[in-house]
C-alpha atoms as a PDB file:
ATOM      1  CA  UNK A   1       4.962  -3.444  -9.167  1.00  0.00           C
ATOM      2  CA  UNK A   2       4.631  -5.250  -6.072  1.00  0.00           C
ATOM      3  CA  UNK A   3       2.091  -6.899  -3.832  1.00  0.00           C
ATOM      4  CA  UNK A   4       2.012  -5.493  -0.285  1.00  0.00           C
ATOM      5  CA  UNK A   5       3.487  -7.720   2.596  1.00  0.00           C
ATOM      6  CA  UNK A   6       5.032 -10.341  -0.057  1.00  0.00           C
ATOM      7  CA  UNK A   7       7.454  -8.473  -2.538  1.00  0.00           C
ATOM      8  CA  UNK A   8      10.054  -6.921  -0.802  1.00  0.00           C
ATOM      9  CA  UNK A   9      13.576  -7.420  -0.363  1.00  0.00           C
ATOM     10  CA  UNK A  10      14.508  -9.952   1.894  1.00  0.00           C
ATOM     11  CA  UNK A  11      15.863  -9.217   5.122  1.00  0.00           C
ATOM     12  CA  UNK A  12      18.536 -11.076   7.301  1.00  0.00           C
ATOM     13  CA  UNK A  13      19.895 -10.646  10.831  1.00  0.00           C
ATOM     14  CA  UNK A  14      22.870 -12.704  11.729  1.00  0.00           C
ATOM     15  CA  UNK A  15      23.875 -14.000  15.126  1.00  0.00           C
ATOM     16  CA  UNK A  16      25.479 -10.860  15.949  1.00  0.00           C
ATOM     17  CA  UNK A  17      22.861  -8.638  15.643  1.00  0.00           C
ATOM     18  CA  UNK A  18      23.897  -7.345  12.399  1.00  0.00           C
ATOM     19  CA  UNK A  19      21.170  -6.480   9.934  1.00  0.00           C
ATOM     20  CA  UNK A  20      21.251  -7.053   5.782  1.00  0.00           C
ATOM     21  CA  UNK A  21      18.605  -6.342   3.334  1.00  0.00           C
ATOM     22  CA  UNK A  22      19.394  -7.985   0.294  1.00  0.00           C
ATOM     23  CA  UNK A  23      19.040  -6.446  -2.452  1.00  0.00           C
ATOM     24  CA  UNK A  24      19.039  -7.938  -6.040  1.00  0.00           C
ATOM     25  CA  UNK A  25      21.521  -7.331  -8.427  1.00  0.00           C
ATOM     26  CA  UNK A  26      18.985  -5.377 -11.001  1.00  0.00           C
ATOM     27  CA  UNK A  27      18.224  -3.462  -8.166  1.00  0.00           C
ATOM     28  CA  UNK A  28      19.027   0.539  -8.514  1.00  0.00           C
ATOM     29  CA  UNK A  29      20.766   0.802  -5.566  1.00  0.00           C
ATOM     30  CA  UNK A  30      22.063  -2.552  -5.696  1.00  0.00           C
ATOM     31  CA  UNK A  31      25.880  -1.167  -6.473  1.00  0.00           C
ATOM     32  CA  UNK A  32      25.769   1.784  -4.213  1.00  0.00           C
ATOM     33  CA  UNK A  33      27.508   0.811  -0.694  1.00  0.00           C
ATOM     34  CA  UNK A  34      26.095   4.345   1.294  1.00  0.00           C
ATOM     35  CA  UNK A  35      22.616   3.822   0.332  1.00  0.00           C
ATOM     36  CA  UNK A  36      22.774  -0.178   0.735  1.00  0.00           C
ATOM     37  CA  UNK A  37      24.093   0.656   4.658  1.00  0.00           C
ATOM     38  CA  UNK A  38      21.387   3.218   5.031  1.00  0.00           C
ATOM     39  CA  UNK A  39      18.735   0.444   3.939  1.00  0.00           C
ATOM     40  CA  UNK A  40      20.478  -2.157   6.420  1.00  0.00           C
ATOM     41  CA  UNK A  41      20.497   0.862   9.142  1.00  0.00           C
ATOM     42  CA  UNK A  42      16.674   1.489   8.424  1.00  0.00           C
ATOM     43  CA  UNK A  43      15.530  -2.343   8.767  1.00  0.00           C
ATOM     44  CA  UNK A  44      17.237  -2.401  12.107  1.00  0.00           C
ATOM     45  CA  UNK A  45      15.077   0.830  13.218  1.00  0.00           C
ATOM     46  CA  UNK A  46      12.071  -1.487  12.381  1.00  0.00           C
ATOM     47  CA  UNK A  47      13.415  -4.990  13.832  1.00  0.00           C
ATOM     48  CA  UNK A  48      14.191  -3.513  16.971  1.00  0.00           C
ATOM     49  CA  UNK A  49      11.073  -1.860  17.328  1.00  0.00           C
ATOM     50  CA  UNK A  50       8.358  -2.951  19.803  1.00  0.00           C
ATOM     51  CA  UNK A  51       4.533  -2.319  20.135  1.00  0.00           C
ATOM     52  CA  UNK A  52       3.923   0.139  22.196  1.00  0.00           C
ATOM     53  CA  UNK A  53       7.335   2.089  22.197  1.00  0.00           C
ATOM     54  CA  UNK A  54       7.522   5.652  19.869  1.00  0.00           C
ATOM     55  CA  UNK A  55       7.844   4.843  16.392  1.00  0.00           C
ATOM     56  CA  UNK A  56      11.287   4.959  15.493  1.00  0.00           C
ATOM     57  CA  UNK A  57      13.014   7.923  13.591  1.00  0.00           C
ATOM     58  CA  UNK A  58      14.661   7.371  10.339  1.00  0.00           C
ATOM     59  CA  UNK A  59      17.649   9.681   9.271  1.00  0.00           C
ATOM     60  CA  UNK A  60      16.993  11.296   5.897  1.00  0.00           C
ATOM     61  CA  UNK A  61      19.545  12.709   3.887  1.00  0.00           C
ATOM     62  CA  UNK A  62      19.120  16.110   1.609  1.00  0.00           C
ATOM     63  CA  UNK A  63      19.410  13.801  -1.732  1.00  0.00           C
ATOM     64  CA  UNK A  64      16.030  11.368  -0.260  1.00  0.00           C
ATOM     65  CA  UNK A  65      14.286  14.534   0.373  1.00  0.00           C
ATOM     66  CA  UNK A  66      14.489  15.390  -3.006  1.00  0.00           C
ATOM     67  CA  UNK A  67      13.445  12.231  -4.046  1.00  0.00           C
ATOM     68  CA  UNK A  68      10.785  12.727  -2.042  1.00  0.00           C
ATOM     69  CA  UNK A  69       9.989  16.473  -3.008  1.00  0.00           C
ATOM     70  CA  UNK A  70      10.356  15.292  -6.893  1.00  0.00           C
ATOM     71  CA  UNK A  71       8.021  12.913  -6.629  1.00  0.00           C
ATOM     72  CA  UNK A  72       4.928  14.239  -4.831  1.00  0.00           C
ATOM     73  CA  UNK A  73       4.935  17.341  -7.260  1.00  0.00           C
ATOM     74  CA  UNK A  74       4.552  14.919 -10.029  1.00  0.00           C
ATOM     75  CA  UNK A  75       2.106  13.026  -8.505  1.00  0.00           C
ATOM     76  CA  UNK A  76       0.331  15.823  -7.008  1.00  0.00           C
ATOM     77  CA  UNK A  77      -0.514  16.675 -10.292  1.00  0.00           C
ATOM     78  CA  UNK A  78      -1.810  13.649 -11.857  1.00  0.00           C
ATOM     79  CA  UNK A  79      -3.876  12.937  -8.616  1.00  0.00           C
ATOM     80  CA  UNK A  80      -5.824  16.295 -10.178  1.00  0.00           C
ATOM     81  CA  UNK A  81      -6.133  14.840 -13.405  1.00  0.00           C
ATOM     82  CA  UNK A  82      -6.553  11.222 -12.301  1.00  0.00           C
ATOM     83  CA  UNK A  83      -7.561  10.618  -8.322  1.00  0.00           C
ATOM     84  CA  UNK A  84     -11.354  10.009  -6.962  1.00  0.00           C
ATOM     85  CA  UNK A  85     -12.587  12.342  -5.711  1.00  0.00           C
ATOM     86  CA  UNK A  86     -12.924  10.969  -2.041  1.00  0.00           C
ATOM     87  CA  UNK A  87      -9.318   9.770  -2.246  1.00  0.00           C
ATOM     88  CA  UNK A  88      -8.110  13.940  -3.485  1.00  0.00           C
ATOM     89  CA  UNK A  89     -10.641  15.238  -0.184  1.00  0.00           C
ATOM     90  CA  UNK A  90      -8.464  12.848   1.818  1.00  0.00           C
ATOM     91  CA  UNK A  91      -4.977  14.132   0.691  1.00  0.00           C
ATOM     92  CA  UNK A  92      -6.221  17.677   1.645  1.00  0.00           C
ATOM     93  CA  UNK A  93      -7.554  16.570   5.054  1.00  0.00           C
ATOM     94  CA  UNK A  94      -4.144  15.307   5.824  1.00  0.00           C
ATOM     95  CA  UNK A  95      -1.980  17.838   4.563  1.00  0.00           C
ATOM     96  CA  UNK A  96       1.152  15.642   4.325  1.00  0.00           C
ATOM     97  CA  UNK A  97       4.672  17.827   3.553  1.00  0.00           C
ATOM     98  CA  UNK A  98       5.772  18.401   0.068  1.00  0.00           C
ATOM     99  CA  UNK A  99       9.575  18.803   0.435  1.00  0.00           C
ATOM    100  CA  UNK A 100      10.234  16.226   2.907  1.00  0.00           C
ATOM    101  CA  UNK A 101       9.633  12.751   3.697  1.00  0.00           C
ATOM    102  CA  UNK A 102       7.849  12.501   6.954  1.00  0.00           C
ATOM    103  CA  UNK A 103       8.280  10.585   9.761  1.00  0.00           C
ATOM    104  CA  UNK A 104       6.030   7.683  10.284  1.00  0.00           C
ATOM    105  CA  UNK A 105       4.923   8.909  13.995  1.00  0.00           C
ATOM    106  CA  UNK A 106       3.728  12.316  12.000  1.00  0.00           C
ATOM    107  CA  UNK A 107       1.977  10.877   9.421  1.00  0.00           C
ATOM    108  CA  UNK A 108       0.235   8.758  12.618  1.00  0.00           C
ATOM    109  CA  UNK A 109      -0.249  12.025  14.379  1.00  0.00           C
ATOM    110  CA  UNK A 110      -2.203  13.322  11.512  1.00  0.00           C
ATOM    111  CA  UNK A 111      -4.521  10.265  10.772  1.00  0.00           C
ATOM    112  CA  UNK A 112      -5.275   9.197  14.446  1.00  0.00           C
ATOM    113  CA  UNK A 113      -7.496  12.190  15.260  1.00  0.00           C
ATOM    114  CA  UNK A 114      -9.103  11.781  11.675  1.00  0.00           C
ATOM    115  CA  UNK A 115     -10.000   8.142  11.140  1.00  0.00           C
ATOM    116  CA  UNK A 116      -8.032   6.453  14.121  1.00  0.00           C
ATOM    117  CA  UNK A 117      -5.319   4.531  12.008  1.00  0.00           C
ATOM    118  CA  UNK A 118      -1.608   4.366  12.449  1.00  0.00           C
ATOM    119  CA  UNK A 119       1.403   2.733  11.789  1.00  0.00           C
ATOM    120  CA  UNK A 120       3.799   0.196  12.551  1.00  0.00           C
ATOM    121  CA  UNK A 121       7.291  -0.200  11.132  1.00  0.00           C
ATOM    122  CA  UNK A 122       7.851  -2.953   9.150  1.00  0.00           C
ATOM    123  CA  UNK A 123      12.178  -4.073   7.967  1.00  0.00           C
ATOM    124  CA  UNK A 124      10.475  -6.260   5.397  1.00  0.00           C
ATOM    125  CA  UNK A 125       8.058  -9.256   4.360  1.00  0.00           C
ATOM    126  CA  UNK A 126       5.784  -9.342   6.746  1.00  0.00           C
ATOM    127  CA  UNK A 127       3.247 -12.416   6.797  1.00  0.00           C
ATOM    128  CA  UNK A 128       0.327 -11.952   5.082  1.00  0.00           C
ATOM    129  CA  UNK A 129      -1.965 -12.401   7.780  1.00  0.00           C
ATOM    130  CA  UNK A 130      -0.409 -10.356  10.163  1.00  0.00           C
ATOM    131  CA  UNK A 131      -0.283  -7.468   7.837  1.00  0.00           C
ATOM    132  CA  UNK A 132      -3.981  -7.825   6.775  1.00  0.00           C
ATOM    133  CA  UNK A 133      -4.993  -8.826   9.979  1.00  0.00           C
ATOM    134  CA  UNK A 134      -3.357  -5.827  11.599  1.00  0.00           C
ATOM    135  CA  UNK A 135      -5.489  -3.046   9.792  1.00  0.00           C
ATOM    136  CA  UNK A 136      -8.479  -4.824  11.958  1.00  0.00           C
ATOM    137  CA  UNK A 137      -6.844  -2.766  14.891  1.00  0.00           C
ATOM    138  CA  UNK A 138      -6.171   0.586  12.535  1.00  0.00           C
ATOM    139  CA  UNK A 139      -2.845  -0.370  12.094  1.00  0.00           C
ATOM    140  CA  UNK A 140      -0.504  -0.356   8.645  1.00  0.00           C
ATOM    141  CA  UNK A 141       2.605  -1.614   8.388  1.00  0.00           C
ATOM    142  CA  UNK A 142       5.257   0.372   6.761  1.00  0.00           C
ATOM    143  CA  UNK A 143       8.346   0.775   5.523  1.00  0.00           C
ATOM    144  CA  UNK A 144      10.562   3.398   6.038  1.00  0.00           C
ATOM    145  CA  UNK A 145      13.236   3.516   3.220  1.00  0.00           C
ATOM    146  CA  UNK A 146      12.752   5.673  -0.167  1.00  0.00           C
ATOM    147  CA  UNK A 147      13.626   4.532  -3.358  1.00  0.00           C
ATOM    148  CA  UNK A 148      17.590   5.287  -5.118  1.00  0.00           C
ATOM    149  CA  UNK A 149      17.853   8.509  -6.158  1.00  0.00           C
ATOM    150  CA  UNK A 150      19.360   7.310  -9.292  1.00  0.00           C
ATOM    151  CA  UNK A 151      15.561   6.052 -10.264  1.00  0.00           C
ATOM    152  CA  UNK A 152      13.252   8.846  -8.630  1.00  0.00           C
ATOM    153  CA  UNK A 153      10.281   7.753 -11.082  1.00  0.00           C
ATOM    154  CA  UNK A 154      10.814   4.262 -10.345  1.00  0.00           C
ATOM    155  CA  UNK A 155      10.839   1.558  -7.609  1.00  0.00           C
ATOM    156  CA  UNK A 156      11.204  -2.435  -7.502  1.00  0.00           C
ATOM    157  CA  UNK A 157       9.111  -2.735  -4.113  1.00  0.00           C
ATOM    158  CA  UNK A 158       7.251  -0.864  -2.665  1.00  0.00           C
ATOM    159  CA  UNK A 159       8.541   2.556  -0.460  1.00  0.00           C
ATOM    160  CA  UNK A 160       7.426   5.077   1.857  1.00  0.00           C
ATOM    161  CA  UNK A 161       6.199   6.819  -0.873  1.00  0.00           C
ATOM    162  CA  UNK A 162       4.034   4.141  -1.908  1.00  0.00           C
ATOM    163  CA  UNK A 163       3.496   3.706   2.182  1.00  0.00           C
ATOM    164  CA  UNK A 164       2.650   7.443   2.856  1.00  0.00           C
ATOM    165  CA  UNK A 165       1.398   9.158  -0.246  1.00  0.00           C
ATOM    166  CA  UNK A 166      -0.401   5.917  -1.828  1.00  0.00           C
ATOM    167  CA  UNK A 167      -2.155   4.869   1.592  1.00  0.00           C
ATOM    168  CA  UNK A 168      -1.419   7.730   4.140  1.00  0.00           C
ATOM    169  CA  UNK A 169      -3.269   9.840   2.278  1.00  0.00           C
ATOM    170  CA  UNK A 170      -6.505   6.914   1.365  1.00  0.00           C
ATOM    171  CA  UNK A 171      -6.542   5.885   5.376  1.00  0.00           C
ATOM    172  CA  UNK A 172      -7.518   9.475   5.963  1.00  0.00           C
ATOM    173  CA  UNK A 173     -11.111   9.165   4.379  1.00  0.00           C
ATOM    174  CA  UNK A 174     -13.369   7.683   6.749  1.00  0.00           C
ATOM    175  CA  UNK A 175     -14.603   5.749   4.501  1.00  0.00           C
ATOM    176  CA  UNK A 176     -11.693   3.939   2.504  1.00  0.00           C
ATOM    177  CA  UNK A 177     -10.149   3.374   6.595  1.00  0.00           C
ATOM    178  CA  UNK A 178     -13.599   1.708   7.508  1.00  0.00           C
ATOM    179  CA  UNK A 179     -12.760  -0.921   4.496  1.00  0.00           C
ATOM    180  CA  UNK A 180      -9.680  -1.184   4.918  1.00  0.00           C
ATOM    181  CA  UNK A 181     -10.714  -2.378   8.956  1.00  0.00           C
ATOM    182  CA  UNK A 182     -13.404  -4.692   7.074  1.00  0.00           C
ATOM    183  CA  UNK A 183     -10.340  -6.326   5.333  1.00  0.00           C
ATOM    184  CA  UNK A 184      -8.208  -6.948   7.928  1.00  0.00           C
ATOM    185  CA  UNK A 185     -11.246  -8.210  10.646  1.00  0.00           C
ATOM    186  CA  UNK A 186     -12.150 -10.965   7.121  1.00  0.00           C
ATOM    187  CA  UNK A 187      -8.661 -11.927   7.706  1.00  0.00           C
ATOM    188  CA  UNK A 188      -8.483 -12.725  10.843  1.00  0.00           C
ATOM    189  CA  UNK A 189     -11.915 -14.594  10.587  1.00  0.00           C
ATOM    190  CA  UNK A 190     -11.168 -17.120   7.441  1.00  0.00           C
ATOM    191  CA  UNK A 191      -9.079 -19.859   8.529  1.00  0.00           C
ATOM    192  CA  UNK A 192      -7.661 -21.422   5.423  1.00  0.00           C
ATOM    193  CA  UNK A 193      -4.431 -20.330   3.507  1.00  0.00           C
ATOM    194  CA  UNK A 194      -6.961 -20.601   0.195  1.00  0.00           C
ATOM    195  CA  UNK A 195      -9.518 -18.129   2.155  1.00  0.00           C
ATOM    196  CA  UNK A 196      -6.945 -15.687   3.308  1.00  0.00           C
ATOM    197  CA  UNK A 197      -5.531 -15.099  -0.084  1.00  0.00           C
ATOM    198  CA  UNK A 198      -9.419 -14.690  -1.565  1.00  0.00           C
ATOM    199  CA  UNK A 199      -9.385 -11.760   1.010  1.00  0.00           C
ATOM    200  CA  UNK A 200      -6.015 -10.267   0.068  1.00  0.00           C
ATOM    201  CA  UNK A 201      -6.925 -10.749  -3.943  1.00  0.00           C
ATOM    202  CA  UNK A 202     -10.251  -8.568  -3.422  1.00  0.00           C
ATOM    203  CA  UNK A 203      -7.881  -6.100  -1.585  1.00  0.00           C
ATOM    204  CA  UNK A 204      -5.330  -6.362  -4.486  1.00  0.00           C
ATOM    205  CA  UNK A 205      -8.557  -5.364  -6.926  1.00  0.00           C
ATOM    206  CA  UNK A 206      -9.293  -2.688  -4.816  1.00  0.00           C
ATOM    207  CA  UNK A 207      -7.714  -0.991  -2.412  1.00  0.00           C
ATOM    208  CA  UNK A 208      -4.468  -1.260  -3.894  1.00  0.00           C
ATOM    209  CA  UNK A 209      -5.172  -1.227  -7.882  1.00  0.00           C
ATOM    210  CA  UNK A 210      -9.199  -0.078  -7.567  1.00  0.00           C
ATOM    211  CA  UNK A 211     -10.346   2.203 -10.222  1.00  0.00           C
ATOM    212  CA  UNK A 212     -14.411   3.888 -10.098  1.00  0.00           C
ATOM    213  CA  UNK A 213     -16.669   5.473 -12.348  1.00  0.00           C
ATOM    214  CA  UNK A 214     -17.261   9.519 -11.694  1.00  0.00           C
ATOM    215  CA  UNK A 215     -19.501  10.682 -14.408  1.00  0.00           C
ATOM    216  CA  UNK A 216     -18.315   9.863 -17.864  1.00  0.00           C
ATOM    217  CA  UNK A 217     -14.569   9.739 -16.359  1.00  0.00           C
ATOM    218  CA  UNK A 218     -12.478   6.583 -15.166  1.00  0.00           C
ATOM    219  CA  UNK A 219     -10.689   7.978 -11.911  1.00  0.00           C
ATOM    220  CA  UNK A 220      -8.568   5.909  -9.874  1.00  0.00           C
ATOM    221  CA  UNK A 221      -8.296   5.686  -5.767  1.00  0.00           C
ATOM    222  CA  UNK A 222      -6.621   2.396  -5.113  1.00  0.00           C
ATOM    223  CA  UNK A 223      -3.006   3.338  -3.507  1.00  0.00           C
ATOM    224  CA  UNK A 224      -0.970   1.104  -6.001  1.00  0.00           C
ATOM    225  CA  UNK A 225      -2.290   3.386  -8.640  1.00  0.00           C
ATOM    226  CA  UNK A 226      -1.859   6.631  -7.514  1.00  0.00           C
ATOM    227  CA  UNK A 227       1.272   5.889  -5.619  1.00  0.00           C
ATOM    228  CA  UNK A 228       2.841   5.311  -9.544  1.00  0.00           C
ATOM    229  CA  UNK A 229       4.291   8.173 -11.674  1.00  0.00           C
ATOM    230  CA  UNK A 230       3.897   5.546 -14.761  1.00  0.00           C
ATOM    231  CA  UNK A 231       0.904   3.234 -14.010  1.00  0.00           C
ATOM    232  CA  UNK A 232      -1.107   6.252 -13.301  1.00  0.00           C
ATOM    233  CA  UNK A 233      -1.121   7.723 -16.868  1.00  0.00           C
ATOM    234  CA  UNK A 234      -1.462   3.877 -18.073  1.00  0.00           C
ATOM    235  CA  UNK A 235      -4.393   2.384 -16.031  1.00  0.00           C
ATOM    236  CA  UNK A 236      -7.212   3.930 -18.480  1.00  0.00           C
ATOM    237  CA  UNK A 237      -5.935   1.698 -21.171  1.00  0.00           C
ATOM    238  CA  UNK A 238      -5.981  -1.545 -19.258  1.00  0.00           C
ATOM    239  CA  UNK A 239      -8.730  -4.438 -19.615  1.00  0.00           C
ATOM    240  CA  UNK A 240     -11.376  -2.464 -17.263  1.00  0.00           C
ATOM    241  CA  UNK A 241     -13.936  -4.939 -15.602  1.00  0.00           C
ATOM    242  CA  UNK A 242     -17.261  -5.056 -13.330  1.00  0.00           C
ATOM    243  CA  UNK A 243     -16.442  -5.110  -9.764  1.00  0.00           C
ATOM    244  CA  UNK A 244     -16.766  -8.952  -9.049  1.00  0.00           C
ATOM    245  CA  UNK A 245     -15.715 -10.910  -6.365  1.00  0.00           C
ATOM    246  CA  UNK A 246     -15.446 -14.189  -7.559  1.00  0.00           C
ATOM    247  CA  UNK A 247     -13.799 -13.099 -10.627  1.00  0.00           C
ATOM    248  CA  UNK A 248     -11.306 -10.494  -8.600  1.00  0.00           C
ATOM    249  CA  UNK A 249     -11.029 -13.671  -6.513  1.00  0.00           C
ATOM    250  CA  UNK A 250      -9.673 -16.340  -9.319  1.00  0.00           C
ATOM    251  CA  UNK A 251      -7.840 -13.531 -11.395  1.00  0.00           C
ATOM    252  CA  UNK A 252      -3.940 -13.476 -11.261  1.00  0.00           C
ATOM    253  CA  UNK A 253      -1.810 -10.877 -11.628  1.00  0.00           C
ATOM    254  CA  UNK A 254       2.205 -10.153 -12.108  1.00  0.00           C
ATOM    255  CA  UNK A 255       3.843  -7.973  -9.847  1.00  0.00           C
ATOM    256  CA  UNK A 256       6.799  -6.679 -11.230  1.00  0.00           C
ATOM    257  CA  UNK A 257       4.533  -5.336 -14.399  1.00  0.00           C
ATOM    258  CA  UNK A 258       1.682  -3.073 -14.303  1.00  0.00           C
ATOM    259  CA  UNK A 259      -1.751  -4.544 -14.118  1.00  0.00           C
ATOM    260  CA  UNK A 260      -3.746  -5.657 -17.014  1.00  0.00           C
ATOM    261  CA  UNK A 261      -6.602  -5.933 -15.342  1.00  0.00           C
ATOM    262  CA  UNK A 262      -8.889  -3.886 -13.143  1.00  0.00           C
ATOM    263  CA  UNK A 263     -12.108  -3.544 -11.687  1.00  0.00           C
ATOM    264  CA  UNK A 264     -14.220  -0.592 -11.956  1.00  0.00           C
ATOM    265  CA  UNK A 265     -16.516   0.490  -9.292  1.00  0.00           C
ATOM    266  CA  UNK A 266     -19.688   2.370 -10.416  1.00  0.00           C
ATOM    267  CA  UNK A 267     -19.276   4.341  -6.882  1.00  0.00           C
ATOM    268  CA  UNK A 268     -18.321   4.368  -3.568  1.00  0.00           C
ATOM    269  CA  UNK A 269     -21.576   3.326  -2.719  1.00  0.00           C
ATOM    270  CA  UNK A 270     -21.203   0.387  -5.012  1.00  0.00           C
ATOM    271  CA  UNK A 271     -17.787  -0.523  -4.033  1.00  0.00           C
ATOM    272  CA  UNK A 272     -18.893  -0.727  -0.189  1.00  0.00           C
ATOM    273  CA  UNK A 273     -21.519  -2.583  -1.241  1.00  0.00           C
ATOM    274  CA  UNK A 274     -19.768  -5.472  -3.360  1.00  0.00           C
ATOM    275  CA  UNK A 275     -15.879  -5.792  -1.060  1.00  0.00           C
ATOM    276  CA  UNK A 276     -17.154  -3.947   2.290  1.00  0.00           C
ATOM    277  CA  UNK A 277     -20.072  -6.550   2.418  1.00  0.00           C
ATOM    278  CA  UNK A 278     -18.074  -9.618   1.480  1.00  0.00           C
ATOM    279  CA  UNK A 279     -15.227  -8.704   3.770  1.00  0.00           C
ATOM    280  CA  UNK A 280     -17.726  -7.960   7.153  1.00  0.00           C
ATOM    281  CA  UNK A 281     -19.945 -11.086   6.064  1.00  0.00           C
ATOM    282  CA  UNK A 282     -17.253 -13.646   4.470  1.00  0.00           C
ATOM    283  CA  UNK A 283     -16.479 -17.552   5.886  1.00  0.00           C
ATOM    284  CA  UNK A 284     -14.341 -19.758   4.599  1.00  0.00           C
ATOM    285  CA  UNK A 285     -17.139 -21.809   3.520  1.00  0.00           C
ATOM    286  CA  UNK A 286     -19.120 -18.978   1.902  1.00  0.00           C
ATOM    287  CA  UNK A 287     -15.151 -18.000   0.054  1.00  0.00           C
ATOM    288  CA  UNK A 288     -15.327 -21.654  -0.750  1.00  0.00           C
ATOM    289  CA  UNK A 289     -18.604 -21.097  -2.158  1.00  0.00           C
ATOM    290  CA  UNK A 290     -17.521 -18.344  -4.690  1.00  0.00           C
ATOM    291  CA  UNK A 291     -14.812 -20.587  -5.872  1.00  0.00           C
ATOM    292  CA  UNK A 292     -16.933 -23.132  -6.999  1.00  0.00           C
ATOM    293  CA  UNK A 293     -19.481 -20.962  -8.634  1.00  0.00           C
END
């Protein structure tokens, strides 16, 4: 698993211009020299990208498609089984391809007219408040690159299928996008590292592993989840608690395994009650607050 804006493979650009991503050596594609240049060639796209200009194109070969194609069938079914319902009425608002990866300036085409978000490209890390602090202005960064198609099911960090299907398809409710805002505006309001991670924890517990309560089913709408061909037929079995910020707050987590714990919304409602009311209303010293309680 991974934790958005920290766990990705570092990325290096030498005096020359010349662009690495450096992969470890457990890493699928770690031994594969065409797909390790395509990575490096993809990083640049985002590196030399600046705010304002198109977003930049990425070159897709027939095998990512597949990867691609693979993938959202399979997940495309267990969203039926497993999605909330606000997050499936999303999906089907957007309409994204199912034999192709699309381009990141598409995927922005579609959401801008529905909830006003888009993205920016992102080569690698990026710091955690910029990335949080950037959804205050509708924006997401992204990555471009898809996973080895030696793995399909499986990625070390996270992809533009984790990008794209996970939170493409959440940013086009109006409702998830208008938390996600409320999440990056906290960020750029608390001051202190200690705060900022508080923010990006309840995110973590939400947005990216939140699970809610429709009827006498457990569904699942936080993108980390349904972006997962394995943690989504898993997260029903995991230590399943109330929707608590100072406990979501203080709890840690592992991200290279898939979560243990999660926190269950009783509804929408309920869930923009409890994070979209601490994220508009939170201070460092109220944060601090929490802590101590």
């Amino acid at each position: 698993m991974f934790e958005e804006a920290q766990y990705f493979a570092p990325v290096k650009q030498d005096e020359h211009g010349g662009v690495t991503v450096e992969l470890g050596r457990d890493h699928p594609g770690f031994a594969d020299p065409v797909y390790r240049e395509r990575r490096n060639a993809i990083a640049r796209l985002a590196l030399e990208y600046r705010k304002g200009d198109p977003l930049p194109e990425a070159t897709y070969t027939d095998e990512e498609h597949e990867v691609w194609r693979l993938v959202s069938a399979e997940l495309d079914a267990k969203h039926r089984r497993y999605a909330a319902a606000e997050y499936l009425a999303a999906k089907a608002r957007l309409g994204l391809p199912a034999d192709r990866i699309p381009q990141l300036q598409e995927v922005t085409d579609g959401l801008r007219p529905l909830t006003g978000f888009g993205y920016l490209p992102a080569a690698g890390l990026v710091p955690l408040r910029e990335f949080y602090g950037s959804l205050a202005d509708s924006l997401f960064h992204a990555t471009q690159y898809i996973r080895h198609h030696s793995t399909p099911f499986y990625t070390p960090e996270p992809d533009v299928l984790h990008e794209v299907l996970g939170h493409g398809n959440a940013l086009a409710s109006d409702r998830y996008a208008a938390l996600y805002r409320a999440a990056g505006k906290a960020a750029r309001r608390v001051e202190t590292p200690e705060a900022l991670e508080f923010v990006s924890r309840v995110f973590w517990f939400t947005m990216e592993f939140g699970v809610i309560a429709e009827g006498a089913e457990l569904k699942a709408y936080g993108a980390g989840i349904l972006s997962s061909y394995g943690e989504i037929e898993e997260f029903r079995s995991m230590d399943v608690h109330p929707l608590d910020l100072r406990v979501m707050g203080a709890t840690d987590y592992d991200i290279t395994k898939y979560q243990t714990d999660l926190f269950r919304a009783e509804s929408l409602d309920h869930l923009e009650d409890v994070a979209g009311t601490f994220w508009d209303t939170c201070t460092d010293d109220s944060i601090r607050s929490l802590t101590r309680a």
